[in-house]
Protein backbone atom coordinates (compact mmCIF):
# COMPACT_ATOMS: atom_id res chain seq x y z
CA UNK A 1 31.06 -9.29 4.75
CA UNK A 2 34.12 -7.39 4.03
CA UNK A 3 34.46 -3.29 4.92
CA UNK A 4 30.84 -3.12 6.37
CA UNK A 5 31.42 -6.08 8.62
CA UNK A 6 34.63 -4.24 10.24
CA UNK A 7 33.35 -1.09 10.30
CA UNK A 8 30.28 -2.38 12.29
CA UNK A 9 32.62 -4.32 14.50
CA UNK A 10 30.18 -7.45 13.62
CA UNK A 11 29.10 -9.59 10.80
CA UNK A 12 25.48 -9.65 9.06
CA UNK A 13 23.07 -11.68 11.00
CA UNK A 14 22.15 -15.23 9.20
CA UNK A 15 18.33 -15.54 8.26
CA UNK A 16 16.92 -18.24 9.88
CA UNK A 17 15.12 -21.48 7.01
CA UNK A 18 12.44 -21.62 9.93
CA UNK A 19 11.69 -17.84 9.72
CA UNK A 20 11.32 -18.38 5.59
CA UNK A 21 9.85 -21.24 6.30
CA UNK A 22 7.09 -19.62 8.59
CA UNK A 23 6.40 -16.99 6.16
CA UNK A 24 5.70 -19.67 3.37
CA UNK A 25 2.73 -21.25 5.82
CA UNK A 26 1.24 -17.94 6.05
CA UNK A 27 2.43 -14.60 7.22
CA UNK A 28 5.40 -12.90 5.53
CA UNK A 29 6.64 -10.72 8.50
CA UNK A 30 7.22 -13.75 10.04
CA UNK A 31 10.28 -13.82 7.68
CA UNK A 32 11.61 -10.65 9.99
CA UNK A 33 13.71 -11.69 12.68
CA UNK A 34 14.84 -9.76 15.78
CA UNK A 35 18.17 -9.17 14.32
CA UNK A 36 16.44 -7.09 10.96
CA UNK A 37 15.10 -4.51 13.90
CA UNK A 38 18.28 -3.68 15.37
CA UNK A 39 21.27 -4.13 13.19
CA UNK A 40 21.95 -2.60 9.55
CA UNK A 41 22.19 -5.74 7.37
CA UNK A 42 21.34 -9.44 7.42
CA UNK A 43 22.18 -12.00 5.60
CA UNK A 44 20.61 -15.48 4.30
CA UNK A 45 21.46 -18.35 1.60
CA UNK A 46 18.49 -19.25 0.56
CA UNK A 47 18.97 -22.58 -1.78
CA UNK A 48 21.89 -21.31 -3.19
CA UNK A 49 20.68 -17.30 -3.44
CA UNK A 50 21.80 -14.49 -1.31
CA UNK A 51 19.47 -13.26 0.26
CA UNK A 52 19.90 -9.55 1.70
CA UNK A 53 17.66 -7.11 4.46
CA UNK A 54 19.61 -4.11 4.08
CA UNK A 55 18.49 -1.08 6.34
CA UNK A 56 21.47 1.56 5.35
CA UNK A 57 20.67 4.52 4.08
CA UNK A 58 23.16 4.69 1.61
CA UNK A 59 22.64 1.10 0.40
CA UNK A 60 18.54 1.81 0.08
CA UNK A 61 19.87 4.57 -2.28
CA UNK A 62 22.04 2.62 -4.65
CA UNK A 63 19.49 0.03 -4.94
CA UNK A 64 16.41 1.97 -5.47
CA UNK A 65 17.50 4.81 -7.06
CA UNK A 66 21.72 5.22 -7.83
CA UNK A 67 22.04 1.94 -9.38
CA UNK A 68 18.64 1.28 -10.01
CA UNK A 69 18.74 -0.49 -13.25
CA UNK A 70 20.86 -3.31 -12.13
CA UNK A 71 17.41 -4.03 -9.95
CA UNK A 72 14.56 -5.66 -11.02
CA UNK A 73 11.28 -7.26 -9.22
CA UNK A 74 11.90 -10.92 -8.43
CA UNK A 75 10.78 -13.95 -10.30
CA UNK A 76 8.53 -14.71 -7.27
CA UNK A 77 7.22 -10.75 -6.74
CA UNK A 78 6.29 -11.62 -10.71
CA UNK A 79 4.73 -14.96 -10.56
CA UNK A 80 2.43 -13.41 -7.22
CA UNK A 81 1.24 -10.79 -8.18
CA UNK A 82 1.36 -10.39 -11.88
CA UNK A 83 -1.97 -11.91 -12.62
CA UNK A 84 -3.16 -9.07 -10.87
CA UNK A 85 -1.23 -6.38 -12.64
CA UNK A 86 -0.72 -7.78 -15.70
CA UNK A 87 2.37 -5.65 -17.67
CA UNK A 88 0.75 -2.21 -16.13
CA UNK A 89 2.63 0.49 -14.59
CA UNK A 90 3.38 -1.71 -11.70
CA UNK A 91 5.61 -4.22 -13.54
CA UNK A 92 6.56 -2.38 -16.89
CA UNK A 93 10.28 -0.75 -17.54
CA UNK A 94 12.54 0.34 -19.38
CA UNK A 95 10.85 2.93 -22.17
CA UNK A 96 7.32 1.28 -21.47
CA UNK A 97 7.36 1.81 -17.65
CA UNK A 98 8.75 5.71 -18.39
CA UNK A 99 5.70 6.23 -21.49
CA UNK A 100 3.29 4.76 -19.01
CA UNK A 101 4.44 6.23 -15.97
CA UNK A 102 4.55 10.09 -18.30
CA UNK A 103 0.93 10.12 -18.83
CA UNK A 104 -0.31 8.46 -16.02
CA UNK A 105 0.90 11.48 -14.29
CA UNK A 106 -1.19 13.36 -16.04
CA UNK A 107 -4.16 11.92 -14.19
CA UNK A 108 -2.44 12.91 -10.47
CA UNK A 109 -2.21 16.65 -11.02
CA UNK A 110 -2.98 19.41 -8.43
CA UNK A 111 -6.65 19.73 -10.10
CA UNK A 112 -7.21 15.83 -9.92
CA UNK A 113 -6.10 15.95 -6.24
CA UNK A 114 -8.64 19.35 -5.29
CA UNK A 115 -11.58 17.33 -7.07
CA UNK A 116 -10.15 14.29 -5.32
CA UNK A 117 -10.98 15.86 -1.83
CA UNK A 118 -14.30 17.19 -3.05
CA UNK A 119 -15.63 13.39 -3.92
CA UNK A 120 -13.93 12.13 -0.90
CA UNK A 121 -15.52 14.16 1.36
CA UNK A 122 -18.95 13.37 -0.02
CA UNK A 123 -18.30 9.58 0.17
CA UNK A 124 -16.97 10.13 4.06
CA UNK A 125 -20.41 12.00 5.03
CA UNK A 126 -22.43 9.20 2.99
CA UNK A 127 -20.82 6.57 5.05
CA UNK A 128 -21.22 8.35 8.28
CA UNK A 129 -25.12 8.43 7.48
CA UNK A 130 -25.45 4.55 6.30
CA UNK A 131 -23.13 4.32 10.12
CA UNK A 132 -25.24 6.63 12.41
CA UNK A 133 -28.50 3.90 12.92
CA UNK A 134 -25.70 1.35 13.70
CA UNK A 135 -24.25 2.62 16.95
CA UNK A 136 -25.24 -0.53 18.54
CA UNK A 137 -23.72 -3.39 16.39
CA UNK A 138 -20.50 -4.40 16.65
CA UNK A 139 -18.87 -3.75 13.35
CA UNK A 140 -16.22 -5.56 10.90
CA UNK A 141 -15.09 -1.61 9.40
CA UNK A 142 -12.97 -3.60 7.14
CA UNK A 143 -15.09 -4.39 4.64
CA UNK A 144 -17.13 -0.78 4.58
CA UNK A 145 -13.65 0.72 3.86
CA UNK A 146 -13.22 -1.51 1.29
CA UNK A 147 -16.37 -0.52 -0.11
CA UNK A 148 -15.75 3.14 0.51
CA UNK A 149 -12.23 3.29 -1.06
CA UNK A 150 -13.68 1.29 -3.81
CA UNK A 151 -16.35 3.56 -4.41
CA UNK A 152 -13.76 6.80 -4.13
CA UNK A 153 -12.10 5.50 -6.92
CA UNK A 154 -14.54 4.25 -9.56
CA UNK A 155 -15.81 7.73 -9.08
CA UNK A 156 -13.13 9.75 -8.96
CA UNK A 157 -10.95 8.05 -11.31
CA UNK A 158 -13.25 6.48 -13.74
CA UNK A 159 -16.44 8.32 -13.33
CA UNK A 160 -18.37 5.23 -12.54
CA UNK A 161 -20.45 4.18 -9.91
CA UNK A 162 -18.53 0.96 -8.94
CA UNK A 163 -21.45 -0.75 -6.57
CA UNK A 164 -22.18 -3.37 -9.49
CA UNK A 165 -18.82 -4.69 -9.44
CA UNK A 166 -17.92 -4.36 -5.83
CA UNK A 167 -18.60 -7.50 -4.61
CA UNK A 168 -17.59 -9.78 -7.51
CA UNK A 169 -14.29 -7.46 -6.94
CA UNK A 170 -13.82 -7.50 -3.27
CA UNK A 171 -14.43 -11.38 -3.29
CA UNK A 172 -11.93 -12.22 -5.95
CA UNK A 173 -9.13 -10.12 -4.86
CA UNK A 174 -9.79 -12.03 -1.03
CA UNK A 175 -9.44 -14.95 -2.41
CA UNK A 176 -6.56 -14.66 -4.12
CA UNK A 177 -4.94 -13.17 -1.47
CA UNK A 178 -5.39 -15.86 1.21
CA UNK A 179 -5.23 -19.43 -1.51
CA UNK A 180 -2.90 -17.40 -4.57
CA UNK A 181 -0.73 -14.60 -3.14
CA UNK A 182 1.28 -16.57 -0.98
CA UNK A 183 4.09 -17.48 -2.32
CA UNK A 184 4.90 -21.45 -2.06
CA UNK A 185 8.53 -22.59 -2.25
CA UNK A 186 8.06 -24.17 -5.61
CA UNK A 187 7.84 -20.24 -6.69
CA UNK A 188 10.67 -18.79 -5.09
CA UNK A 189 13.13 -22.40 -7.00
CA UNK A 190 11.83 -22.54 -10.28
CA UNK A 191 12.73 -20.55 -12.90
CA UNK A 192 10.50 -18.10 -14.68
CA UNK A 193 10.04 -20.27 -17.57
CA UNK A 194 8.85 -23.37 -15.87
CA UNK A 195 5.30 -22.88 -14.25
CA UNK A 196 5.10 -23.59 -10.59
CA UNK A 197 1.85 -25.52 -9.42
CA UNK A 198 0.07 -22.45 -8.53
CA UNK A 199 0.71 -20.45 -11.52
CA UNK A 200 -1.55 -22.80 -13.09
CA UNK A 201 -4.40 -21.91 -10.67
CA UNK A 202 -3.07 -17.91 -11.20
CA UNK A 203 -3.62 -18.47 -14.73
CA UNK A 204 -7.17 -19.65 -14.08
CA UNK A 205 -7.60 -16.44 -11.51
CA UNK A 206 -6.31 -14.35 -14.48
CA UNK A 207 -9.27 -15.36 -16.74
CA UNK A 208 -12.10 -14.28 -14.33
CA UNK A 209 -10.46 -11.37 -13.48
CA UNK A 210 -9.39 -9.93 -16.84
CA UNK A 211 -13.13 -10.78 -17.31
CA UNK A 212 -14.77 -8.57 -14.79
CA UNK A 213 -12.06 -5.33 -15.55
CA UNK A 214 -12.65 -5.79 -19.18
CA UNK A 215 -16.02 -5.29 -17.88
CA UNK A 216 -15.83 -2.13 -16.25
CA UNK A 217 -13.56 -0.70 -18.86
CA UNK A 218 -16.34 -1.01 -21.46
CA UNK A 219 -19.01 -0.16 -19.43
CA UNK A 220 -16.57 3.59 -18.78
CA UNK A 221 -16.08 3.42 -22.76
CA UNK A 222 -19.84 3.13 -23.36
CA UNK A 223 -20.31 6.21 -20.49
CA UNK A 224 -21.81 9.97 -21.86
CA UNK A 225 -18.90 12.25 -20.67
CA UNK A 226 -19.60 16.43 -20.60
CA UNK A 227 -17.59 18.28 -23.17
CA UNK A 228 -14.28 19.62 -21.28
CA UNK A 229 -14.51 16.85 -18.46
CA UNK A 230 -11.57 14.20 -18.20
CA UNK A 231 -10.83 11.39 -15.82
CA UNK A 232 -7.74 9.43 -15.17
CA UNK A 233 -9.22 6.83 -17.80
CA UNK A 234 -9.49 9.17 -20.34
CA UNK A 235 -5.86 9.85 -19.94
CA UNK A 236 -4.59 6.08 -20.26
CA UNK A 237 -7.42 5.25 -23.23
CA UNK A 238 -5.38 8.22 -24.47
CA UNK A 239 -6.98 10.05 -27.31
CA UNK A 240 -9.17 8.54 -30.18
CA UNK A 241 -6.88 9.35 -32.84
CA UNK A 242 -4.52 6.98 -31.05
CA UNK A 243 -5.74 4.75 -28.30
CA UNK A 244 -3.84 3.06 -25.54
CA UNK A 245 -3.29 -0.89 -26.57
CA UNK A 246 -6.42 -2.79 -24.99
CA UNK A 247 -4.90 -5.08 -23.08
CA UNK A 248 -2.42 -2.29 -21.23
CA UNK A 249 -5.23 -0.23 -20.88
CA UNK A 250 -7.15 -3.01 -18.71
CA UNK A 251 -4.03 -3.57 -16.63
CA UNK A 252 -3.38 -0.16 -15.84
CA UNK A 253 -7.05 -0.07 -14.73
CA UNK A 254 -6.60 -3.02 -12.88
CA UNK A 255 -3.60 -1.33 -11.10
CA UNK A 256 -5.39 1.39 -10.39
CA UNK A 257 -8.07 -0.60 -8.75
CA UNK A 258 -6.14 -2.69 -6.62
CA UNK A 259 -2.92 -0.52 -5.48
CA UNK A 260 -5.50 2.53 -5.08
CA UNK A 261 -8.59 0.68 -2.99
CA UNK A 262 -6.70 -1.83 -0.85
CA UNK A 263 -4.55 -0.50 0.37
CA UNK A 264 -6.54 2.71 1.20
CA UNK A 265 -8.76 0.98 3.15
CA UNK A 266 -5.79 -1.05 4.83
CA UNK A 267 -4.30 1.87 6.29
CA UNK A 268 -7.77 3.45 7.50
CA UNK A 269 -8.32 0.11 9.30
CA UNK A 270 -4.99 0.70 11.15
CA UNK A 271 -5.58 4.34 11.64
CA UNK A 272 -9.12 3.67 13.09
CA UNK A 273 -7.30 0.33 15.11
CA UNK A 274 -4.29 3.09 16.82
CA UNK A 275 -7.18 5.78 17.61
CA UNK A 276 -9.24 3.57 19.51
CA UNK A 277 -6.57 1.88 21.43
CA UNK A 278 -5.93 5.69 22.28
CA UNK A 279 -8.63 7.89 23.30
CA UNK A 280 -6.54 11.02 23.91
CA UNK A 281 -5.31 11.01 20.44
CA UNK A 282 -9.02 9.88 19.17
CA UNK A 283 -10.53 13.06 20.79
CA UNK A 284 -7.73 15.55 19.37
CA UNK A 285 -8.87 14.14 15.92
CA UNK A 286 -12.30 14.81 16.73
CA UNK A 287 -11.99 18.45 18.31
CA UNK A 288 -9.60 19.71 15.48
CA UNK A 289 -11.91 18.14 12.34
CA UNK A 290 -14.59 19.98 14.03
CA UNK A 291 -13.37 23.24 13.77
CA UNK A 292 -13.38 23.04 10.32
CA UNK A 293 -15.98 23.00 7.31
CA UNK A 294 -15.59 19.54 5.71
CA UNK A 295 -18.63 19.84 3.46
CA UNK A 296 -17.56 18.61 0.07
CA UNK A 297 -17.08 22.07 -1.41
CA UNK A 298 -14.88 23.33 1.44
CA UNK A 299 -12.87 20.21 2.21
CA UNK A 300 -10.36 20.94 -0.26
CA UNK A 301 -9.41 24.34 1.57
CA UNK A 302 -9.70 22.00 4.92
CA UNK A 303 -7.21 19.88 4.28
CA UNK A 304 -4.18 21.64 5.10
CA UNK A 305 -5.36 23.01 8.48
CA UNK A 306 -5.74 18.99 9.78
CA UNK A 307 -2.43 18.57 10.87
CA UNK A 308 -3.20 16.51 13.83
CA UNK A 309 -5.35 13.92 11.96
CA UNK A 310 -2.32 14.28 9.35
CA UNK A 311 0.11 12.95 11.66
CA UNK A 312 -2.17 10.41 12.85
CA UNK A 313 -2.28 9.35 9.33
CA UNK A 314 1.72 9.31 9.05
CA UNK A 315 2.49 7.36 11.97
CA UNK A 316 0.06 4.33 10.78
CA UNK A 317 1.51 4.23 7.97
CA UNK A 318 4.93 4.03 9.92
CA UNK A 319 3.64 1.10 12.20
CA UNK A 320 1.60 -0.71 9.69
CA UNK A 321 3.23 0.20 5.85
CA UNK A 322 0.67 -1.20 3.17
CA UNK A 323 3.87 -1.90 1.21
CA UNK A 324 5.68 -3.87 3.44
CA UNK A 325 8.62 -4.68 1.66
CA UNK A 326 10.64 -4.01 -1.45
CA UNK A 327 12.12 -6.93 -3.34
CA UNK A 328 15.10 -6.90 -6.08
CA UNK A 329 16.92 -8.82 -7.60
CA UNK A 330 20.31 -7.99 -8.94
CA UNK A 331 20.94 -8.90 -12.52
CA UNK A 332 24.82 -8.12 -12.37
CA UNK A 333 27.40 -8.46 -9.53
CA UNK A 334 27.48 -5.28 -7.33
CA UNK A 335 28.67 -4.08 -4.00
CA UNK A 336 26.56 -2.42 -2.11
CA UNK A 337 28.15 -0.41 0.81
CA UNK A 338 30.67 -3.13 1.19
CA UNK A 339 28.33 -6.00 1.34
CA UNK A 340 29.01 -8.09 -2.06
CA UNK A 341 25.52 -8.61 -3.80
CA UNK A 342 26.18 -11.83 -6.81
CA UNK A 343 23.98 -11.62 -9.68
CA UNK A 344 20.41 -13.24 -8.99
CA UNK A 345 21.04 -11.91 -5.17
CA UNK A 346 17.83 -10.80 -3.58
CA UNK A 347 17.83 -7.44 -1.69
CA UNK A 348 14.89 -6.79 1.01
CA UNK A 349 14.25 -3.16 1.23
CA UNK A 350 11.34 -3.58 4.30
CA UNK A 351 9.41 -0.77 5.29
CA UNK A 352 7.82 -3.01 8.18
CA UNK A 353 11.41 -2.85 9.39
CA UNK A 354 12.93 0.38 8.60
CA UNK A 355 9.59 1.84 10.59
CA UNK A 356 10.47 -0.07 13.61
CA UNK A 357 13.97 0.06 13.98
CA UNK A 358 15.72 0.44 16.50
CA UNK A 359 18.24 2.82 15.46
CA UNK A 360 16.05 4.94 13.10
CA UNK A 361 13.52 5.60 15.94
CA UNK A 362 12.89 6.45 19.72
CA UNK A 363 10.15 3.81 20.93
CA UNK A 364 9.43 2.39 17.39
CA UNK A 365 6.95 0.14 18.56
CA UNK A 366 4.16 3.11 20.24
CA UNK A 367 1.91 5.13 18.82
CA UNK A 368 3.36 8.66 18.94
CA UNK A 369 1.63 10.91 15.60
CA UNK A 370 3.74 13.77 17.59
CA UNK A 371 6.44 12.36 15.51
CA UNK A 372 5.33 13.59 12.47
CA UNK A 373 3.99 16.91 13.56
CA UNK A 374 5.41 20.21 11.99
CA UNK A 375 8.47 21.32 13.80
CA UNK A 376 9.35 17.88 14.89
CA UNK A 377 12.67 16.60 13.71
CA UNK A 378 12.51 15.34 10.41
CA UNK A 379 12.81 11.13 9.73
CA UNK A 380 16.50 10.47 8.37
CA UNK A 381 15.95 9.58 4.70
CA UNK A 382 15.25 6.52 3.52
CA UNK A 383 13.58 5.44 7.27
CA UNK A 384 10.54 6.35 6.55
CA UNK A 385 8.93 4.78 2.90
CA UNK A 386 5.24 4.33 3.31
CA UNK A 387 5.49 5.20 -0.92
CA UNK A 388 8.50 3.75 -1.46
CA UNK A 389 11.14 5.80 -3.33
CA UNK A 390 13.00 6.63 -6.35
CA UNK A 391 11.91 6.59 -9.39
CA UNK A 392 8.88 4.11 -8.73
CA UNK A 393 7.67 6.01 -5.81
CA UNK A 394 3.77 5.27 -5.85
CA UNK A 395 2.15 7.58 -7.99
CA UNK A 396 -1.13 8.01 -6.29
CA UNK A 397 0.44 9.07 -2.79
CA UNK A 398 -1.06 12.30 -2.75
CA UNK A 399 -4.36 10.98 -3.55
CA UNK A 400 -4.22 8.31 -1.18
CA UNK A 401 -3.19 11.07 1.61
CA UNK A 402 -5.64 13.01 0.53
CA UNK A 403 -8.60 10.13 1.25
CA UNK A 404 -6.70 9.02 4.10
CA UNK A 405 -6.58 12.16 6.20
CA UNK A 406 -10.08 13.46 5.07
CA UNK A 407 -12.12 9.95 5.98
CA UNK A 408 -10.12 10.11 9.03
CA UNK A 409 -11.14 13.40 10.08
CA UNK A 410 -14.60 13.15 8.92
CA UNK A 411 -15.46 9.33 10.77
CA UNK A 412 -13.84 10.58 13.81
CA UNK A 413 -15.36 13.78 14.52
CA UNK A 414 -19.09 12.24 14.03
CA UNK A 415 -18.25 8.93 16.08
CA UNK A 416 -16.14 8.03 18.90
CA UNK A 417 -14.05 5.00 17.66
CA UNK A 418 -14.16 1.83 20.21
CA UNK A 419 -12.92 -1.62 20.49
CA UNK A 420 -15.79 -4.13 21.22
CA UNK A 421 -13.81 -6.44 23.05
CA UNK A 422 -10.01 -5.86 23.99
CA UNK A 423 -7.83 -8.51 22.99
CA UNK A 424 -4.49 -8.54 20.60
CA UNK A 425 -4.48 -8.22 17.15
CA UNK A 426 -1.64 -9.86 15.40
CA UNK A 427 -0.75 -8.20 11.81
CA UNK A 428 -0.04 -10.40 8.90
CA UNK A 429 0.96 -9.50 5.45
CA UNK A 430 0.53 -11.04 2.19
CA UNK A 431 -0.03 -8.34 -0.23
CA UNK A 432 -0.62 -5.75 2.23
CA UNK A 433 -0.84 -5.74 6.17
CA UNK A 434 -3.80 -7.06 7.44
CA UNK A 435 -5.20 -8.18 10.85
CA UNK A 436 -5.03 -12.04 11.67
CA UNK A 437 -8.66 -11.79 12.60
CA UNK A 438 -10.54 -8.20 11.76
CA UNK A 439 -11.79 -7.33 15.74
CA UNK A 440 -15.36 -5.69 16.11
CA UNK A 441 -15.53 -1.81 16.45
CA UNK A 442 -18.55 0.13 18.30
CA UNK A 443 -18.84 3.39 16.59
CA UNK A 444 -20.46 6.20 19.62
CA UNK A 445 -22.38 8.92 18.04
CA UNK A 446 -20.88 12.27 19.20
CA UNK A 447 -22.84 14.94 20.45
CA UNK A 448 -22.29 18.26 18.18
């Protein structure tokens, strides 16, 4: 492995077939072994391709941001999850990715992200109400957060009210997560231009869903809006005397949809998962969102004083990253830090591993949101990518902090969060980090 290798005073650790191979049956963190947690680099052939888990600092940098246009997404991240995006800001480049990517931003400003909290805050206090005669079931949150992020977004975003389609939605994006978005080994062989197996049930997928967004885009076309108001769809329909391309527009909706609800309600899952497991930290949530006025018209001005629940919010994303991993592949010959990359190489940038690595963090593996408070010492860069980073850092992060923090604070202070039964919950990740099986909550009413 060259320079790195004597620096280090040891080579790259060799990837494991049976770890690959475990990740192809089901859960891709199983393709993580020990090694990726606690040295700098390791190393796989994979059929012929290099396959790379590179934790460096330095090498994160060239990849994702120095030398970034020798990187592209992999075949496989294409043939996965493309049916979902379609060529939206997600998997666009080049001038198309930098036009979209330009006035999508318009549609995240400072104003977007005040009204943002506003509609959040609503949505939070409407859930705690359809929650407060429930006390007494044991709950699966994982579908109300879906429900709730979903519903955050077709209002906020595309001024709709996004109960019609929540189901059909919620159902077809399951699916295709547990039968399509595993990747099989045909997909990771072939070529781009030969069609694995289950591209041809993708393909099928791609018809239903195109179906049901074309659906909600026309029903937001059809929609009244107030002189002076704007949305982020009127930004990508762009303006009448020259609208976006139809089928672009319906992907970046799609994107919008997907990347902006799912993951949303992953991380709130997680957040609510750590706070249970930990009543001290539970009860700081609750006695510093109570403090505050978190009715929709003051949340806004709330939001920076919750720097507790903030924290709380930073370190699930640290143990259990939506985005789990970054994948490139190289389309020239590089060297990366001393470790030769070949073209068609593919380069693992893993938040899942970087946020539990040994030599990044003290105790990686317990909940500490202390870690993130202000004052603490700051993450090194590049250990710490719950957004990613570069120039396709996600977008919507402040939004999604923004719902994140406020649902947090707002679910918290009116119930205590419990476990109904204590047993392990095993995380698995396909396109985001879910739990093996969801466990039941109790939700305790507290007293004002």
């Amino acid at each position: 492995m060259g320079r790195y290798g004597a620096i280090c005073g040891r080579k790259p650790v060799r990837l494991s077939w049976h770890a690959v191979a475990g990740a192809l049956r089901g859960n891709a963190l199983a393709a993580f072994p020990q090694a990726a947690f606690e040295q700098d680099v390791v190393v796989q052939q994979f059929f012929g391709r290099r396959m790379v888990i590179d934790s460096r600092p330095a090498a994160i940098r060239h990849v994702l941001i120095d030398n970034a246009q020798n990187y592209e997404r992999s075949t496989t991240t294409a043939r996965v999850l493309r049916p979902l995006f379609g060529r939206g800001l997600f998997f666009s480049s080049g001038e198309e990715w930098r036009r979209q990517r330009r006035n999508a931003a318009h549609g995240f400003n400072p104003r977007a992200v005040a009204q943002l909290a506003g509609q959040t805050a609503e949505a939070a206090h409407g859930l705690v109400e359809a929650l407060a005669p429930r006390t007494a079931d044991a709950l699966d949150l994982i579908p109300l957060l879906r429900r709730l992020a979903l519903g955050i977004i077709g209002q906020t975003m595309f001024s709709l009210d996004m109960r019609r389609y929540g189901a059909t939605l919620q159902m077809l994006i399951m699916d295709y997560a547990a039968r399509l978005g595993r990747p099989t080994l045909a997909d990771f062989l072939l070529p781009a231009s030969v069609p694995s197996p289950a591209d041809l049930a993708r393909y099928r997928f791609r018809r239903h869903w195109r179906a049901l967004i074309d659906a909600i885009v026309e029903e937001r076309r059809q929609r009244d809006r107030e002189v002076g108001q704007s949305d982020l769809f009127d930004v990508l329909a762009g303006p009448e005397d020259a609208p976006a391309d139809r089928d672009e527009l319906a992907d970046q909706v799609a994107t919008v949809v997907v990347a902006g609800h799912d993951t949303t309600a992953s991380a709130l899952f997680w957040a609510l998962y750590l706070l249970a497991r930990d009543p001290e930290a539970q009860a700081r949530v609750a006695e510093e969102a109570a403090e505050l006025d978190l009715d929709p018209d003051r949340a806004p001005g709330s939001l920076p004083k919750l720097t507790w629940v903030r924290a709380v919010i930073d370190e699930a994303l640290r143990l259990y990253p939506p985005s789990f991993v970054i994948v490139r592949q190289a389309l020239g010959d590089d060297r990366v830090e001393g470790v030769t990359v070949p073209a068609g190489s593919m380069i693992l940038i893993a938040p899942w591993v970087l946020h539990r690595h040994r030599a990044l963090w003290d105790e990686p593996e317990r909940f500490e949101p202390s870690r993130f408070l202000p004052g603490a010492p700051t993450p090194e860069r590049f250990a710490y990518l719950p957004f990613g980073v570069g120039p396709r850092t996600c977008i919507g992060a402040a939004f999604a902090l923004t719902e994140l923090v406020l649902v947090l604070a707002i679910l918290t202070r009116a119930f205590r969060v419990e476990l109904a039964e204590e047993r392990v919950v095993t995380p698995t990740a396909i396109v985001t980090i879910q739990p093996d099986i969801p466990p039941a909550f109790r939700l305790r009413r507290r007293t004002p």
